[in-house]
PDB file of N, CA and C in Angstrom:
ATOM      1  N   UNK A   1      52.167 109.651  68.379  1.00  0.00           N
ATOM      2  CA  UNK A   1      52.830 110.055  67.149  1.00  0.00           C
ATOM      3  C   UNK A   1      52.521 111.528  66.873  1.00  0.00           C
ATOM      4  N   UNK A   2      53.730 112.220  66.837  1.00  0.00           N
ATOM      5  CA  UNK A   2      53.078 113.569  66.552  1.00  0.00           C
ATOM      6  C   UNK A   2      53.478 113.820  65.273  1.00  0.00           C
ATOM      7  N   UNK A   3      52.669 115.270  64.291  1.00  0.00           N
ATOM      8  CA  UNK A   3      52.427 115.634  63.151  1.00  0.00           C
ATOM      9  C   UNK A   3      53.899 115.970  62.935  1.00  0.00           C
ATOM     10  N   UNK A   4      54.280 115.830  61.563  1.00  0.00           N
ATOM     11  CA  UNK A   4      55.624 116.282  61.442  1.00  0.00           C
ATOM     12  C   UNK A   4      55.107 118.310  60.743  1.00  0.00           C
ATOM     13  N   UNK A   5      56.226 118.687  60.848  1.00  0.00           N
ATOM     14  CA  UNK A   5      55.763 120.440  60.402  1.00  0.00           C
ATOM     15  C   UNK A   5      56.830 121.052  59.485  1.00  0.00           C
ATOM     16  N   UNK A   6      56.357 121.455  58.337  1.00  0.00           N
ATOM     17  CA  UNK A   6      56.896 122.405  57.679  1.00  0.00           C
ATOM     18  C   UNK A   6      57.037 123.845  57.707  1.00  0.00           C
ATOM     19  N   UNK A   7      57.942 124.248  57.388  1.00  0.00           N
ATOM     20  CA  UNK A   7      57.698 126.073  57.739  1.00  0.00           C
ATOM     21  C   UNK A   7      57.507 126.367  56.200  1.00  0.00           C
ATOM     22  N   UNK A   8      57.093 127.951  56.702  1.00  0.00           N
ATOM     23  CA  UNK A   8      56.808 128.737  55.576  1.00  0.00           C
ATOM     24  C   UNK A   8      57.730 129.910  55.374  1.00  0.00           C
ATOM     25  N   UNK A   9      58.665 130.569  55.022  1.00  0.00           N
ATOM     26  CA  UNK A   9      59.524 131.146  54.765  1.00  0.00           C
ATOM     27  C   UNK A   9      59.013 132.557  53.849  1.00  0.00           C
ATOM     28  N   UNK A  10      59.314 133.333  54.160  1.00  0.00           N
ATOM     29  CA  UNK A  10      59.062 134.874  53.347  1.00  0.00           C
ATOM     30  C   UNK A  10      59.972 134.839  52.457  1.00  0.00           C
ATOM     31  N   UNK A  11      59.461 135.187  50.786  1.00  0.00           N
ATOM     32  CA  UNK A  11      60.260 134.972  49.638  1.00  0.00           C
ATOM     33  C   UNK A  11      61.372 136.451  50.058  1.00  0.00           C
ATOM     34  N   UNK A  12      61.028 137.371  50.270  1.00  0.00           N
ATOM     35  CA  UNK A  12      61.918 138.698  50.281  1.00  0.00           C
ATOM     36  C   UNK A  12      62.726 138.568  51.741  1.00  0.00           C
ATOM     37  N   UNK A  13      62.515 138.441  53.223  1.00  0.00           N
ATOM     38  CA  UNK A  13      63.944 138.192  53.624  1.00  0.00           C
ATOM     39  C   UNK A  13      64.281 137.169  54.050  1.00  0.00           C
ATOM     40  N   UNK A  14      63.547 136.170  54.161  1.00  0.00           N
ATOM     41  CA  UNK A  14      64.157 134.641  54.321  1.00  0.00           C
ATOM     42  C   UNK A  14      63.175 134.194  55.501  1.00  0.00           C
ATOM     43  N   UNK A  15      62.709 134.884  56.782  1.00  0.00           N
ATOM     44  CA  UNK A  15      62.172 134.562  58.133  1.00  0.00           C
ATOM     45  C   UNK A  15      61.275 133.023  57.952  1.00  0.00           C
ATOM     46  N   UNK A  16      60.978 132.502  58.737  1.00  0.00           N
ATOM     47  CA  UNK A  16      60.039 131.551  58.990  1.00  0.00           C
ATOM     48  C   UNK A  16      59.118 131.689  59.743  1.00  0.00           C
ATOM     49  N   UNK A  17      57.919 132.315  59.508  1.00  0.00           N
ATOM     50  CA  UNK A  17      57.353 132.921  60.211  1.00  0.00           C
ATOM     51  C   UNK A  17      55.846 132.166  60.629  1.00  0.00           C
ATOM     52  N   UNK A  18      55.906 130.826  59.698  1.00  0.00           N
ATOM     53  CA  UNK A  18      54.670 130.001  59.734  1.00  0.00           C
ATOM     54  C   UNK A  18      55.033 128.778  59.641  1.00  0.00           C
ATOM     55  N   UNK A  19      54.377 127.755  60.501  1.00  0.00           N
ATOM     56  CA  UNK A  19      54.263 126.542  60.440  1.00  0.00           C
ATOM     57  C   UNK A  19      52.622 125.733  60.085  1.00  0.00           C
ATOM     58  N   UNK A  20      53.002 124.732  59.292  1.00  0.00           N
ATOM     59  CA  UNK A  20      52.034 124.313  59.075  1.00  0.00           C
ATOM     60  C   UNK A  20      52.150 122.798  59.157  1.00  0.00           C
ATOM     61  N   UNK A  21      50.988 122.138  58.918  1.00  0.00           N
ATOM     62  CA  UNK A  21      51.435 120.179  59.120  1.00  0.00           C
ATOM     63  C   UNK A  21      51.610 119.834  57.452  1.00  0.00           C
ATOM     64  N   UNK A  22      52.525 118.760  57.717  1.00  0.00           N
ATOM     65  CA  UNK A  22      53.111 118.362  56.311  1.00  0.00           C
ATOM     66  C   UNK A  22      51.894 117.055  55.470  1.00  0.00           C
ATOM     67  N   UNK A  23      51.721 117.430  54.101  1.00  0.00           N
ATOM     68  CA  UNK A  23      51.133 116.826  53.905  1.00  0.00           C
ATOM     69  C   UNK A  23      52.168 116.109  52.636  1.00  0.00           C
ATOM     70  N   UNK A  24      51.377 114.731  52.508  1.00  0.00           N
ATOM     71  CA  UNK A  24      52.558 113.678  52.007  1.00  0.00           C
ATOM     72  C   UNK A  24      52.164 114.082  50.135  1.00  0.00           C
ATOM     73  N   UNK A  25      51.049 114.349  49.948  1.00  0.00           N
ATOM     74  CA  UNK A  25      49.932 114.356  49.061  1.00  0.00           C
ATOM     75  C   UNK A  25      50.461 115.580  48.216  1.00  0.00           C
ATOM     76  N   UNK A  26      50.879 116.624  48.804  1.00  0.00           N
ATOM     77  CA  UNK A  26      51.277 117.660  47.971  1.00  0.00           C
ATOM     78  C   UNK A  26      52.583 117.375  47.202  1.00  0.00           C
ATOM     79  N   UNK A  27      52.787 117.464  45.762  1.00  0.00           N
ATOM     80  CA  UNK A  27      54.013 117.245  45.224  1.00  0.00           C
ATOM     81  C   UNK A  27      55.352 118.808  45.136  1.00  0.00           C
ATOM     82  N   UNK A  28      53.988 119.764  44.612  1.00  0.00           N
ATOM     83  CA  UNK A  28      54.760 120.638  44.924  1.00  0.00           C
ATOM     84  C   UNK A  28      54.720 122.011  46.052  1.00  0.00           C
ATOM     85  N   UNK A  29      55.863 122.540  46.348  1.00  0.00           N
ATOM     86  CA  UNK A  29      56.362 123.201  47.468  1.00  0.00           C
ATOM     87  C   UNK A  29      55.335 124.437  47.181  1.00  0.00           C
ATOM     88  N   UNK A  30      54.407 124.283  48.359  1.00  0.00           N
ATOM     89  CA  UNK A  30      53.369 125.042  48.868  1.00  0.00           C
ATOM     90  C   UNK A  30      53.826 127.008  48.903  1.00  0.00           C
ATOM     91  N   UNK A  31      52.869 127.971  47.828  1.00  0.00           N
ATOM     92  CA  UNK A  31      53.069 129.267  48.107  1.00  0.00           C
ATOM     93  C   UNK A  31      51.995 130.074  48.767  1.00  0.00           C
ATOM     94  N   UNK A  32      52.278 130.474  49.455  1.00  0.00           N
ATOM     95  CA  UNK A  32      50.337 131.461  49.947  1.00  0.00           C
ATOM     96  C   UNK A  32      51.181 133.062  50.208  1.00  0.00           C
ATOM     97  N   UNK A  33      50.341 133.778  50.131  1.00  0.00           N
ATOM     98  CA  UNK A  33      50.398 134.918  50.396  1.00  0.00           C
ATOM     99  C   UNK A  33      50.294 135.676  51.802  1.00  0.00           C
ATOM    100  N   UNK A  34      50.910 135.705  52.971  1.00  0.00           N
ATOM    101  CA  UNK A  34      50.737 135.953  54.208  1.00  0.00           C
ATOM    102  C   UNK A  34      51.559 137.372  54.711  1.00  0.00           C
ATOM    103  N   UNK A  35      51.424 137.434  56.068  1.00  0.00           N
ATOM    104  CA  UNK A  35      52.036 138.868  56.664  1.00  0.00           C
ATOM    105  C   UNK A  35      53.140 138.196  57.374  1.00  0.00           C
ATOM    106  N   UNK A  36      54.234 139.545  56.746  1.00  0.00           N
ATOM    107  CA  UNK A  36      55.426 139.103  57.354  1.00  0.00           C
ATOM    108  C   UNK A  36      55.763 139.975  58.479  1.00  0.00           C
ATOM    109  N   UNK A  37      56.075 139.559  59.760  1.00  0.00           N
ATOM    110  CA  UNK A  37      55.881 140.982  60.395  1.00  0.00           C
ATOM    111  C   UNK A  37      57.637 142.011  60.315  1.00  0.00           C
ATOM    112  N   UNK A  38      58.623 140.984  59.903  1.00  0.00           N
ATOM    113  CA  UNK A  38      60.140 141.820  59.805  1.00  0.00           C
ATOM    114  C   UNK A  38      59.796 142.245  58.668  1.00  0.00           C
ATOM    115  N   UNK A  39      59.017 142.623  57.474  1.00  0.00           N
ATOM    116  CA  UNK A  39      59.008 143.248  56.258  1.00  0.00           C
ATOM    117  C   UNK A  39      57.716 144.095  56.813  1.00  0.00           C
ATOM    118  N   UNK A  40      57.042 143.761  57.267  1.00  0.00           N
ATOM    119  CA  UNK A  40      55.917 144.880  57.854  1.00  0.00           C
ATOM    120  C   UNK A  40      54.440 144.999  56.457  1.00  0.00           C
ATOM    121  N   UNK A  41      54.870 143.764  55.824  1.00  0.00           N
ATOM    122  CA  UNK A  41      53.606 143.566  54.660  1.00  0.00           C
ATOM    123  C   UNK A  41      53.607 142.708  54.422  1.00  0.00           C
ATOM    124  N   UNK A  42      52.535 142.377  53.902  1.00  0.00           N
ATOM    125  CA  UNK A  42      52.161 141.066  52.707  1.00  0.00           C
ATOM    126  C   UNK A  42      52.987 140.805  51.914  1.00  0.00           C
ATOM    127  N   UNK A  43      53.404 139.546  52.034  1.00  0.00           N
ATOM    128  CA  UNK A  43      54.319 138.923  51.042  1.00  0.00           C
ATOM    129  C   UNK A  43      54.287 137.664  50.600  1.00  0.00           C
ATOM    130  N   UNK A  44      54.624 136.828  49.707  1.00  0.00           N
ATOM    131  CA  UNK A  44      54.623 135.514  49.409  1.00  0.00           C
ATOM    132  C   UNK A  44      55.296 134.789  50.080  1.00  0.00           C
ATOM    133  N   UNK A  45      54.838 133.744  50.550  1.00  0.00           N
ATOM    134  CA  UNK A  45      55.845 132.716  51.503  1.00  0.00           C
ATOM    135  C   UNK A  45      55.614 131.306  50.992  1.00  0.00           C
ATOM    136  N   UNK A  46      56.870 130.585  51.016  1.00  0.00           N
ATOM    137  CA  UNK A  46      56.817 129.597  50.511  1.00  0.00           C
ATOM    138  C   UNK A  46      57.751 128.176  51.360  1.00  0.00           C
ATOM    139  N   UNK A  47      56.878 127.103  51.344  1.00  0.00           N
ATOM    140  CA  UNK A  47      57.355 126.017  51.722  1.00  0.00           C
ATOM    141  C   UNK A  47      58.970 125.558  52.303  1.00  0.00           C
ATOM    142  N   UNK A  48      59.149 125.645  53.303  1.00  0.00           N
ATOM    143  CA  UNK A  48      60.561 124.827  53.231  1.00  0.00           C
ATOM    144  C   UNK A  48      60.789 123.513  53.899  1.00  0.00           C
ATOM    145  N   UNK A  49      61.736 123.062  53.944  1.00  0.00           N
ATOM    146  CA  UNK A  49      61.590 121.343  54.811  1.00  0.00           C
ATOM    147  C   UNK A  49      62.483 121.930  55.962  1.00  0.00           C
TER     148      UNK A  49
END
């Protein structure tokens, strides 16, 4: 059985630039702060299905 995976999406141009494993437990859509490398900075990225 393998992990199912969510991406993480850059709020400013859309990319998916992170995957992570889905957890059932979280209600709401996960934000962290990471490097985007097509914006060339730190930006907020957030959860998508």
């Amino acid at each position: 059985m393998s992990v199912k995976k969510v991406a993480l999406a850059c709020s400013v141009c859309g990319q998916r630039n992170y995957f992570i494993p889905e957890n059932k437990k979280r209600t709401e859509r996960l934000t962290l702060n990471k490097y985007c490398k097509y914006c060339g900075k730190v930006t907020s990225h957030r959860e998508t299905k």
